[in-house]
Protein backbone atom coordinates (compact mmCIF):
# COMPACT_ATOMS: atom_id res chain seq x y z
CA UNK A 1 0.00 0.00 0.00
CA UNK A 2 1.42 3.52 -1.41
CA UNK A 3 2.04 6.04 1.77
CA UNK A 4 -0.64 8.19 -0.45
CA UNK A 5 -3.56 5.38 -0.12
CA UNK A 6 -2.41 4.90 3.70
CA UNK A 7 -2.99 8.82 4.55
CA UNK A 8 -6.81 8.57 2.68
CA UNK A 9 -7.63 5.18 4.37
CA UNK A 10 -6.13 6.77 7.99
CA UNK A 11 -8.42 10.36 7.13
CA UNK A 12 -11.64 8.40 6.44
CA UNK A 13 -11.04 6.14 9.86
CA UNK A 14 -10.32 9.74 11.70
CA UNK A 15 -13.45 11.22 10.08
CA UNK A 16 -15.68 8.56 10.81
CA UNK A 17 -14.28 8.22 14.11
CA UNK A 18 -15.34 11.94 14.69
CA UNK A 19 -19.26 11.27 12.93
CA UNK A 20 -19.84 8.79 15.57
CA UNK A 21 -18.67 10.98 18.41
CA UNK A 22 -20.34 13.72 17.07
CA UNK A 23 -23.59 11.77 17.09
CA UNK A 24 -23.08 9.98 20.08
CA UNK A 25 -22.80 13.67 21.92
CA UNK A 26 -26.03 15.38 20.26
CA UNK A 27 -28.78 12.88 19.77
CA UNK A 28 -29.91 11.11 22.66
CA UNK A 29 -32.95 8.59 23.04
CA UNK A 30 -34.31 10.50 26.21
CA UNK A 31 -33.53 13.48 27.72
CA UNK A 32 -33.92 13.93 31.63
CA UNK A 33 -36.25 16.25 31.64
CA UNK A 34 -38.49 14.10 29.33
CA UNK A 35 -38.32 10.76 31.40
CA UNK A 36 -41.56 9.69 31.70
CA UNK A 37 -43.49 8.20 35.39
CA UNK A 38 -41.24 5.75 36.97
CA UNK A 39 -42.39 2.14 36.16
CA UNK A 40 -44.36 0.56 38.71
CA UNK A 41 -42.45 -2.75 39.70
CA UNK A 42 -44.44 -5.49 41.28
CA UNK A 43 -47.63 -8.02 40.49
CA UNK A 44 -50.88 -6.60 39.53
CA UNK A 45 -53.31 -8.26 42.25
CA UNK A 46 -56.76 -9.47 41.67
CA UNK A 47 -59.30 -11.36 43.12
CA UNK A 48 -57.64 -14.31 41.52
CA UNK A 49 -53.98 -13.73 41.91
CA UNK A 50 -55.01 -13.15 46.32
CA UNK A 51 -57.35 -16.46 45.80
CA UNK A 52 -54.42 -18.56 43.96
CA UNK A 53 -52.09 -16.85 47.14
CA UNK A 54 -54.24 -18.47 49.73
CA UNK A 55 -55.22 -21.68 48.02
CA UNK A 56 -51.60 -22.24 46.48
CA UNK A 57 -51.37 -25.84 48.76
CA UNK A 58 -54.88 -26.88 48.04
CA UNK A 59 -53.73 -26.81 44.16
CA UNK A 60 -50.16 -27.84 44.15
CA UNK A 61 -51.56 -30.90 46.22
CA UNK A 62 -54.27 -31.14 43.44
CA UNK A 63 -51.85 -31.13 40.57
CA UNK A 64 -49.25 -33.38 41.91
CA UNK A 65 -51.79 -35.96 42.80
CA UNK A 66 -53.78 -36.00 39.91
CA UNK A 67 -51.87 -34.94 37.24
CA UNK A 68 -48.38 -35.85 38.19
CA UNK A 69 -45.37 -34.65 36.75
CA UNK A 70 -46.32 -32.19 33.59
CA UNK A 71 -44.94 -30.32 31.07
CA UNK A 72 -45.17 -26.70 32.00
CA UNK A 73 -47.31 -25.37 29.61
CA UNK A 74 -49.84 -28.39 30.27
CA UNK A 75 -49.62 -27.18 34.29
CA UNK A 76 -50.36 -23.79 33.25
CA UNK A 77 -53.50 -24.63 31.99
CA UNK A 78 -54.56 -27.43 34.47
CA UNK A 79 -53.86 -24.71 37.65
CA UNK A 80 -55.91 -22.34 35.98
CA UNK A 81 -58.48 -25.31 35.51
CA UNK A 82 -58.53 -25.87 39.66
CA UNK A 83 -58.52 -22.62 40.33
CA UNK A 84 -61.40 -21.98 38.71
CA UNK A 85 -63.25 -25.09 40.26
CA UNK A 86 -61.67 -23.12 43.67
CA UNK A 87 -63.32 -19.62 43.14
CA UNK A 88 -66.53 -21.25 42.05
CA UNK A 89 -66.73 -23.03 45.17
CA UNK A 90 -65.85 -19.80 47.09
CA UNK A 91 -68.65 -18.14 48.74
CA UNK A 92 -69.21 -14.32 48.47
CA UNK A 93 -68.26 -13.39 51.94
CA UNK A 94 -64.57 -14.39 51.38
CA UNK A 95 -64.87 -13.17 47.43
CA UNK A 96 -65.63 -9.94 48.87
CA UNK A 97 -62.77 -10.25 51.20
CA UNK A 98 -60.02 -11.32 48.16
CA UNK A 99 -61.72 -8.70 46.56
CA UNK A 100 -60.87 -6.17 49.23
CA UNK A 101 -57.57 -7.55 49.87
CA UNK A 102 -56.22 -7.22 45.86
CA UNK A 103 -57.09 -3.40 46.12
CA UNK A 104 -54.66 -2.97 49.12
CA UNK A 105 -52.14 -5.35 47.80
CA UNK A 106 -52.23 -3.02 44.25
CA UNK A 107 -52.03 -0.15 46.58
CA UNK A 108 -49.29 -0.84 49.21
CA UNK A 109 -48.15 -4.37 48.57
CA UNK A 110 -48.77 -7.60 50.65
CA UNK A 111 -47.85 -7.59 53.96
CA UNK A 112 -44.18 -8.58 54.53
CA UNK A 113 -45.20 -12.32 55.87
CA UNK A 114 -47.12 -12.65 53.39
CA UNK A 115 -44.45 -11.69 50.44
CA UNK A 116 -42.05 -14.26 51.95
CA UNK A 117 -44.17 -17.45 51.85
């Protein structure tokens, strides 16, 4: 390679070098004063989410004996199965009360013995 071919290769590397950093300095995704809400970390509770909390024995015991060892996609759909069989067997007074409970759990969390079972 002729010194003359090395000093345009090395020019476009330097210019290309200085694009990027230009770029890099003047276009940002999001600027600080445009950051949006923070992002709420956590579940969403509902009525089901607080009934599957409190019945979570009832239908690992139910699933283990009788379905056995499953695929996980198969014991996706066979908890949501039982737990449906659960809430329809769940009077209103304690509907009401997983009702109640899923708005203060969206609010302020579970309680902190709760969140560690």
């Amino acid at each position: 390679m002729s010194l003359n071919n090395f000093t345009v290769l090395w020019n476009l590397c330097y210019m290309f070098q200085q694009q990027i950093k230009w770029f890099y300095t003047n276009h940002r995704t999001v600027q600080k004063e445009e950051e949006g809400p923070p992002v709420a970390v956590g579940k969403a509770w509902t009525t089901w989410l607080v009934a599957a909390h409190f019945h979570k024995k009832e239908i690992d015991e139910t699933l283990e004996k009788e379905f056995g060892d499953l695929a996980p996609n198969q014991r996706i759909a066979k908890w949501a199965k039982i737990l449906t069989g659960i809430m329809s067997e769940l009077d209103s007074v304690t509907l009401n009360r997983y009702s109640v409970l899923a708005e203060n759990w969206k609010k302020e969390g579970p309680p902190r013995e709760i969140q560690r079972v």
